[in-house]
Protein backbone atom coordinates (compact mmCIF):
# COMPACT_ATOMS: atom_id res chain seq x y z
CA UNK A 1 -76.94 28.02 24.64
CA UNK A 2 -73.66 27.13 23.48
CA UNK A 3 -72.07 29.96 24.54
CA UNK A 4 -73.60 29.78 28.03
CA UNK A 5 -71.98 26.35 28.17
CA UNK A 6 -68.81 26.65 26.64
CA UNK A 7 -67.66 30.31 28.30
CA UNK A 8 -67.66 28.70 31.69
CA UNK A 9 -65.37 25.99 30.60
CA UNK A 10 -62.82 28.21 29.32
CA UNK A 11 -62.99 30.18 32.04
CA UNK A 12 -62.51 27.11 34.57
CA UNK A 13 -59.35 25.90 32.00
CA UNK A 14 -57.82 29.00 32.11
CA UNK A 15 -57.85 29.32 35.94
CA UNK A 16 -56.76 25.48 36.17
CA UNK A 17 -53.87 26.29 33.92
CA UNK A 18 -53.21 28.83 36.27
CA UNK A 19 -53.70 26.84 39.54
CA UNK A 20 -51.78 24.20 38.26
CA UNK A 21 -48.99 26.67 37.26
CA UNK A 22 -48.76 28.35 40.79
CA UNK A 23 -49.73 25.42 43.35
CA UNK A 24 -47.01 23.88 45.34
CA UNK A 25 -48.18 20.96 46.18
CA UNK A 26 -44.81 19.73 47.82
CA UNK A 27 -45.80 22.62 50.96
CA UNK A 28 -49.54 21.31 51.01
CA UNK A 29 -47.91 17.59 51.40
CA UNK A 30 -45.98 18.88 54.38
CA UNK A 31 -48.16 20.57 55.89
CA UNK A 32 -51.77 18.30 55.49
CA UNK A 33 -49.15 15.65 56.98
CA UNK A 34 -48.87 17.50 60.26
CA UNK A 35 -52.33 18.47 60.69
CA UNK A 36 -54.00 16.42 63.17
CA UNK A 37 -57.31 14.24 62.40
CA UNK A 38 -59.03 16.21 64.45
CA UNK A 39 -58.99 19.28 62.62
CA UNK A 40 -60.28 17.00 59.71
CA UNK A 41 -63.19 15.67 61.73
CA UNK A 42 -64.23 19.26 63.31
CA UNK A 43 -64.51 20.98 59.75
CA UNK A 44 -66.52 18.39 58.51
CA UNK A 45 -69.31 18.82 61.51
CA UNK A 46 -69.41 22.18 60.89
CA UNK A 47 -69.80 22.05 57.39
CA UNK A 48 -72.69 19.12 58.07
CA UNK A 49 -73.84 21.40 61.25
CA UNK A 50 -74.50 24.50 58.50
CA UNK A 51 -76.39 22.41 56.17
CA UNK A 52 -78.28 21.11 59.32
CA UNK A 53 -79.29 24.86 59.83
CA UNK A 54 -80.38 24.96 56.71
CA UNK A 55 -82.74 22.27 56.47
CA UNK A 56 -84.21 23.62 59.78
CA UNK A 57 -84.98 26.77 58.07
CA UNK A 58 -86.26 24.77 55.31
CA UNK A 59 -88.56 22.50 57.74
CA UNK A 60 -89.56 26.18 59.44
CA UNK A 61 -90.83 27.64 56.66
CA UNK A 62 -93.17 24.83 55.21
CA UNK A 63 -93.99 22.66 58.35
CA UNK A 64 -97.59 25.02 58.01
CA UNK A 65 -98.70 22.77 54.98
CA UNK A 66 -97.37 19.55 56.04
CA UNK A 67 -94.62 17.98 58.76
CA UNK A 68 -91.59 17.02 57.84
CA UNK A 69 -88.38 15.43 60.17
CA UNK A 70 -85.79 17.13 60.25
CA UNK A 71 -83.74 14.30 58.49
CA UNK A 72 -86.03 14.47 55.73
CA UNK A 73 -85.27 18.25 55.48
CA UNK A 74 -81.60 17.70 55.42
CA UNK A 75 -82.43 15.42 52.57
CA UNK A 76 -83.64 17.93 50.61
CA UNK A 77 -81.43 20.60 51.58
CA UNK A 78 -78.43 18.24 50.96
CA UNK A 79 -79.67 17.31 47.28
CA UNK A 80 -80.43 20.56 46.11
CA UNK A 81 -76.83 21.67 47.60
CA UNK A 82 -75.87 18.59 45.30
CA UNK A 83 -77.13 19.89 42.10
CA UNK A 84 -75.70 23.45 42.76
CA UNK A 85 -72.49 21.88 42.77
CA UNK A 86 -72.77 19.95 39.81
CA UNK A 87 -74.49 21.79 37.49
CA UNK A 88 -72.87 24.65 35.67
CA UNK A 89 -74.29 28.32 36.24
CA UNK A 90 -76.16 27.46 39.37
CA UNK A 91 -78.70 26.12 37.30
CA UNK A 92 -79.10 23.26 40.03
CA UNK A 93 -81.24 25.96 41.89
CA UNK A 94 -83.96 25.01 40.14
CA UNK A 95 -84.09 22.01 42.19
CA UNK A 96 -85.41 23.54 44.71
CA UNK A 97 -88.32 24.52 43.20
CA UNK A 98 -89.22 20.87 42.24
CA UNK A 99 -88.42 19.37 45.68
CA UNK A 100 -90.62 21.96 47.56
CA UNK A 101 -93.23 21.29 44.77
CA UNK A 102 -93.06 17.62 45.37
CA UNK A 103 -93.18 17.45 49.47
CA UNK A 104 -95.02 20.45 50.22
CA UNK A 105 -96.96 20.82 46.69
CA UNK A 106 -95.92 24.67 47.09
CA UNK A 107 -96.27 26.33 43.37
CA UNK A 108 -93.46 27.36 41.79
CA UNK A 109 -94.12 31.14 42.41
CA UNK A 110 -94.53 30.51 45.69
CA UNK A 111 -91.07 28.63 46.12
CA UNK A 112 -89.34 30.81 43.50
CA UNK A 113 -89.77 34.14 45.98
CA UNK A 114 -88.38 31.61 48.74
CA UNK A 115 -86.02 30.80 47.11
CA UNK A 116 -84.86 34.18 46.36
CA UNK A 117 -85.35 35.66 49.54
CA UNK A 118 -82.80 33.18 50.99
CA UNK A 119 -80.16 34.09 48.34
CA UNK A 120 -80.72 37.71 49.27
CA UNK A 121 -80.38 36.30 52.87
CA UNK A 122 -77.25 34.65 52.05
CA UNK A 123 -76.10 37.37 50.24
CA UNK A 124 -76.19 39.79 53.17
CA UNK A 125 -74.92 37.60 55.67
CA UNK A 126 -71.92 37.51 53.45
CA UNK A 127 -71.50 40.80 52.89
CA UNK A 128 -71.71 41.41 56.52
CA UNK A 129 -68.82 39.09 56.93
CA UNK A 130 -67.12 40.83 54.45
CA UNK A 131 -67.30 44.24 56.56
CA UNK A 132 -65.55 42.35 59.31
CA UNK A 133 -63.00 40.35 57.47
CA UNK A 134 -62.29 42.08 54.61
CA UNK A 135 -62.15 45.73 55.22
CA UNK A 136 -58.66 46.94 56.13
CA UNK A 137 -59.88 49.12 59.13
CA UNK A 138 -59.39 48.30 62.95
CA UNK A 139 -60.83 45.77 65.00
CA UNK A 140 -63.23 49.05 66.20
CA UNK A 141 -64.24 50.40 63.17
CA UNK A 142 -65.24 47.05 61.29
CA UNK A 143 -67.52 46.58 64.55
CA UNK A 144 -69.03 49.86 64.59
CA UNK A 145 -69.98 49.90 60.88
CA UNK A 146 -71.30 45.96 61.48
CA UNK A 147 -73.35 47.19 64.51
CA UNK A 148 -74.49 50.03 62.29
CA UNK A 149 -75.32 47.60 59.21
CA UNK A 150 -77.37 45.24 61.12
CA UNK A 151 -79.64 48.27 63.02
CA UNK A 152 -80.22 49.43 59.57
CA UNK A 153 -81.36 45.93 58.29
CA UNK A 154 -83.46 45.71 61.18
CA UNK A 155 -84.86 48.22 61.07
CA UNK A 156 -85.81 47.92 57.03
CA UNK A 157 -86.60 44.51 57.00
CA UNK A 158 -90.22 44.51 57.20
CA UNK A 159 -91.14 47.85 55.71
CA UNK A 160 -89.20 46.19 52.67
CA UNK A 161 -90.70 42.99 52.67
CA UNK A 162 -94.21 45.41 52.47
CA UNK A 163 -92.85 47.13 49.75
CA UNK A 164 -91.79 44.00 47.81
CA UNK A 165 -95.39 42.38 48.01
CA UNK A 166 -97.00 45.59 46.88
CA UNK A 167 -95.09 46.43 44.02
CA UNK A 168 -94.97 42.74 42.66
CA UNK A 169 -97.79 40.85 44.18
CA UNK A 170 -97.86 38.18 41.97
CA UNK A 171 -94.59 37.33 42.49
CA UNK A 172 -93.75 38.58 46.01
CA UNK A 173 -96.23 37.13 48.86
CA UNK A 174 -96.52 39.16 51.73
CA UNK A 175 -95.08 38.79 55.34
CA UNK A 176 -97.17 35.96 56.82
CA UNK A 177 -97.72 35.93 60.43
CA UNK A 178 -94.82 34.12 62.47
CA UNK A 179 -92.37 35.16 59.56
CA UNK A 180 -90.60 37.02 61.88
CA UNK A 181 -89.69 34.48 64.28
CA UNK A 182 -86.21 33.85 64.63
CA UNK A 183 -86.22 30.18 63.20
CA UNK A 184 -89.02 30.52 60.59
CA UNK A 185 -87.20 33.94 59.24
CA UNK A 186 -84.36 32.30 58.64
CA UNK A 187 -81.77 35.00 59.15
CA UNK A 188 -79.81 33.08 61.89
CA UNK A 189 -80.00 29.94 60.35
CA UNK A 190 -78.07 31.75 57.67
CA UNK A 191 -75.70 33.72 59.44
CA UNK A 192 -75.18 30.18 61.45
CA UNK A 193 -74.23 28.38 57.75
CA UNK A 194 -71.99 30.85 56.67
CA UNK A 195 -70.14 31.45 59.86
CA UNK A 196 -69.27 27.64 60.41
CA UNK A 197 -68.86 27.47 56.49
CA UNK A 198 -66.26 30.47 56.72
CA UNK A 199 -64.28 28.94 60.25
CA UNK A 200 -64.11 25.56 58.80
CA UNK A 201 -62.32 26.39 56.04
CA UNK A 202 -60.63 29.07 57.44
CA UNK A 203 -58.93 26.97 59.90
CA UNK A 204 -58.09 23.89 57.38
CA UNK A 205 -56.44 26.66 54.98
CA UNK A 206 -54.55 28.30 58.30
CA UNK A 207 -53.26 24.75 59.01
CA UNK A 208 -52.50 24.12 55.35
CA UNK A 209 -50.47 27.28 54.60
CA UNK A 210 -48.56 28.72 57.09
CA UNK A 211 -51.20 31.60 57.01
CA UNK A 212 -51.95 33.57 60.47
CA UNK A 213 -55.83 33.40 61.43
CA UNK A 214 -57.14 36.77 60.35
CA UNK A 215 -55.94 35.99 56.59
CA UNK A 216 -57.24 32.45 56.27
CA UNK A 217 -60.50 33.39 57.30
CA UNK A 218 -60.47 36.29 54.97
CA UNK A 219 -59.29 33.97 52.46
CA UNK A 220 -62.24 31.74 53.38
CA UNK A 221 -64.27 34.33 52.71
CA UNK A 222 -63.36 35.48 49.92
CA UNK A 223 -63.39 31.86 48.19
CA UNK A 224 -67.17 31.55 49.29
CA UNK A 225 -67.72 34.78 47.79
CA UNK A 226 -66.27 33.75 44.63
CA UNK A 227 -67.78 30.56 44.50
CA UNK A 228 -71.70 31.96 44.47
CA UNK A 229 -71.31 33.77 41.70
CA UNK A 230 -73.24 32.52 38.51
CA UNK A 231 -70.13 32.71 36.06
CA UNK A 232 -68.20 29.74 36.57
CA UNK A 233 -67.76 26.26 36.26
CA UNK A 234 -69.67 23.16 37.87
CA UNK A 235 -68.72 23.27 41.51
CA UNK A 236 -67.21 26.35 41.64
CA UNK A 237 -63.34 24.90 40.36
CA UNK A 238 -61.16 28.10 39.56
CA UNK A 239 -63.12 30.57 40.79
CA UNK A 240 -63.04 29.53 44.48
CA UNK A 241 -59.51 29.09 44.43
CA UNK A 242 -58.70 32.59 42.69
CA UNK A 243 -61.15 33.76 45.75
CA UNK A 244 -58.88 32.31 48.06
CA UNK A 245 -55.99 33.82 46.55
CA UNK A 246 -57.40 37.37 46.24
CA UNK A 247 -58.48 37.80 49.62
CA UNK A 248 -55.68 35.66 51.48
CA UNK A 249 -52.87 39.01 50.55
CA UNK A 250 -50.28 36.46 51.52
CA UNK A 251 -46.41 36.89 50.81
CA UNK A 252 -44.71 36.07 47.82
CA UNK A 253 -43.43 33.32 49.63
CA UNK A 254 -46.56 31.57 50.66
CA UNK A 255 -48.60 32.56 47.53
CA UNK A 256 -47.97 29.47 45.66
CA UNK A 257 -48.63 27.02 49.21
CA UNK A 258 -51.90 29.13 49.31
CA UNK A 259 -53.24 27.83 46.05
CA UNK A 260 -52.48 24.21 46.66
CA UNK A 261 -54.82 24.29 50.20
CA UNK A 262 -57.02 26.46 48.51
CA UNK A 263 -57.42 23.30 46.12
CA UNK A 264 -57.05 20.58 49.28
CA UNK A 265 -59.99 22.59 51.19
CA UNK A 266 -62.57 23.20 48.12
CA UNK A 267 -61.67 19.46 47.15
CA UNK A 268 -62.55 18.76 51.22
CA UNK A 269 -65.69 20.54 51.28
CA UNK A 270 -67.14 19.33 47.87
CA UNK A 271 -65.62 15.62 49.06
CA UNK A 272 -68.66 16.57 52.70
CA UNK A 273 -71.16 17.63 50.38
CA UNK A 274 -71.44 15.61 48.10
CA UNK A 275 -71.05 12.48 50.03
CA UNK A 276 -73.57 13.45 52.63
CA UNK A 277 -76.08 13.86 49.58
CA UNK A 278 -75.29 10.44 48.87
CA UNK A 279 -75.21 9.44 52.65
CA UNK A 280 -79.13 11.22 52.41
CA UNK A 281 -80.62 9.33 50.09
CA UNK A 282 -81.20 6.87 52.08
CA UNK A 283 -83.66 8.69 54.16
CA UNK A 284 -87.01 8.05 53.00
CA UNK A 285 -89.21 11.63 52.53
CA UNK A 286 -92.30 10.22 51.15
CA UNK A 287 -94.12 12.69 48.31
CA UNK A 288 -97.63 13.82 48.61
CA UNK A 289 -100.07 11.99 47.43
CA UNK A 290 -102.32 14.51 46.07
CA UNK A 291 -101.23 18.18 45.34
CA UNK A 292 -103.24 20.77 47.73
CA UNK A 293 -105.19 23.68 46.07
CA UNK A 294 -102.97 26.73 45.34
CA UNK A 295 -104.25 28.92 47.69
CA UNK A 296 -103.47 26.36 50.79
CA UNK A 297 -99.34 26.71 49.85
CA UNK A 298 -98.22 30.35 50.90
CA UNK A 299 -94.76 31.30 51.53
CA UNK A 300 -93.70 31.74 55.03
């Protein structure tokens, strides 16, 4: 346990002493002074329009066992996003588990296969925008291999979801009917998230650094890439900034104004999360009174 805890921390002190090193923070000053409100205001709906797509999936796959607003959805998405963020090691996604539990009285193996199957979601939709932003191919090749990615996927995607529930039944439920559905499956609702999660801050860290727009939505990328991986400090600080860095390629000359609005935008978008967890609270999502037998909660 103690080296679970304190191995992230040295890793996020190390890449603030390098941050801090390497930042200029006179460029971001400059440059967050001529960007217009505006561009302020639109990142922040799109960040608060993904998580809205979330909590629609969310409300899509459990409205079968009981309704639930779509406020109340957001709720929940918002506060598990919430402890995520502040836990170290993405331990916060066990949140999930107890708020699905505790509105929809789902059992935990029930919600721990949902729960995976949306990080393998989530997972895909970012590698797919990795074939298109990061790849150093043209325009034409990045969208014939993407066409040819997502024909596979369809293609695979229910003969692998039959494969999954036969090999581990207990843990895997099979494909329920309406799974496939384009709201209940949950696929766009991810590639949705992502995409406006990606263009937001890929547009703050073009009007932050000088960058052109093909590199600071690479560099967008590659921060969100960084930041779900389970080796790092709460909230992703360090690791989303050296993802930044990586995938931006810029100049010598802009390296160092790349790190400070890699700092300005994860500050921004942790600054919208948070706060619209806190904003969310105040929606009411009453529990359930009484917790429904197990074999009434199935996973979508």
């Amino acid at each position: 346990m103690g080296l679970r805890l304190s191995l992230p921390v040295l890793l996020l002190a190390l890449a603030w002493h390098w941050l801090l090193r390497h930042a200029d923070f006179e460029a971001l000053m400059r440059q967050a002074r001529g960007l217009p409100t505006w561009a302020w205001l639109a990142a922040g709906a799109a960040l608060v329009c993904g998580h809205s797509l979330r909590a629609l999936r969310l409300q899509r796959q459990w409205q079968h066992l009981r309704p639930l607003g779509l406020a109340h959805c957001l709720r929940l998405v918002l506060t598990h996003n919430a402890a995520v963020i502040l836990l170290p090691l993405r331990s916060g996604e066990a949140g999930y588990l107890w708020l699905v539990y505790r509105h929809w009285g789902v059992p935990w193996r029930e919600s721990g296969a949902s729960l995976l199957a949306w990080r393998l979601q989530d997972a895909t939709v970012l590698m797919l925008l990795a074939l298109v932003l990061l790849l150093p191919w043209s325009p034409v090749a990045r969208g014939l291999l993407l066409l040819c990615a997502v024909t596979v996927l369809v293609c695979l995607h229910r003969p692998g979801q039959l494969w999954l529930a036969r090999r581990w039944p207990a843990l895997v439920p099979g494909p329920q009917p309406g799974s496939d559905h384009w709201l209940r499956s949950g696929w766009l609702a991810s590639a949705g998230n992502w995409s406006l999660k990606v263009l937001a801050s890929g547009g703050l860290i073009m009007g932050l650094s000088g960058l052109d727009l093909a590199s600071s939505l690479s560099a967008a990328l590659g921060g969100e890439l960084a930041g779900v991986q389970p080796l790092q400090g709460p909230a992703g600080l360090g690791s989303y900034e050296a993802g930044v860095w990586l995938a931006a390629r810029a100049s010598d000359t802009l390296q160092a104004t790349v790190v400070a609005a890699a700092l300005a935008v994860h500050a921004f978008a942790l600054a919208i999360a948070l706060g619209a967890a806190a904003l969310a609270q105040l929606i009411h999502a009453p529990p359930l009174k009484s917790d429904p037998a197990p074999d009434q909660a199935r996973a979508a």
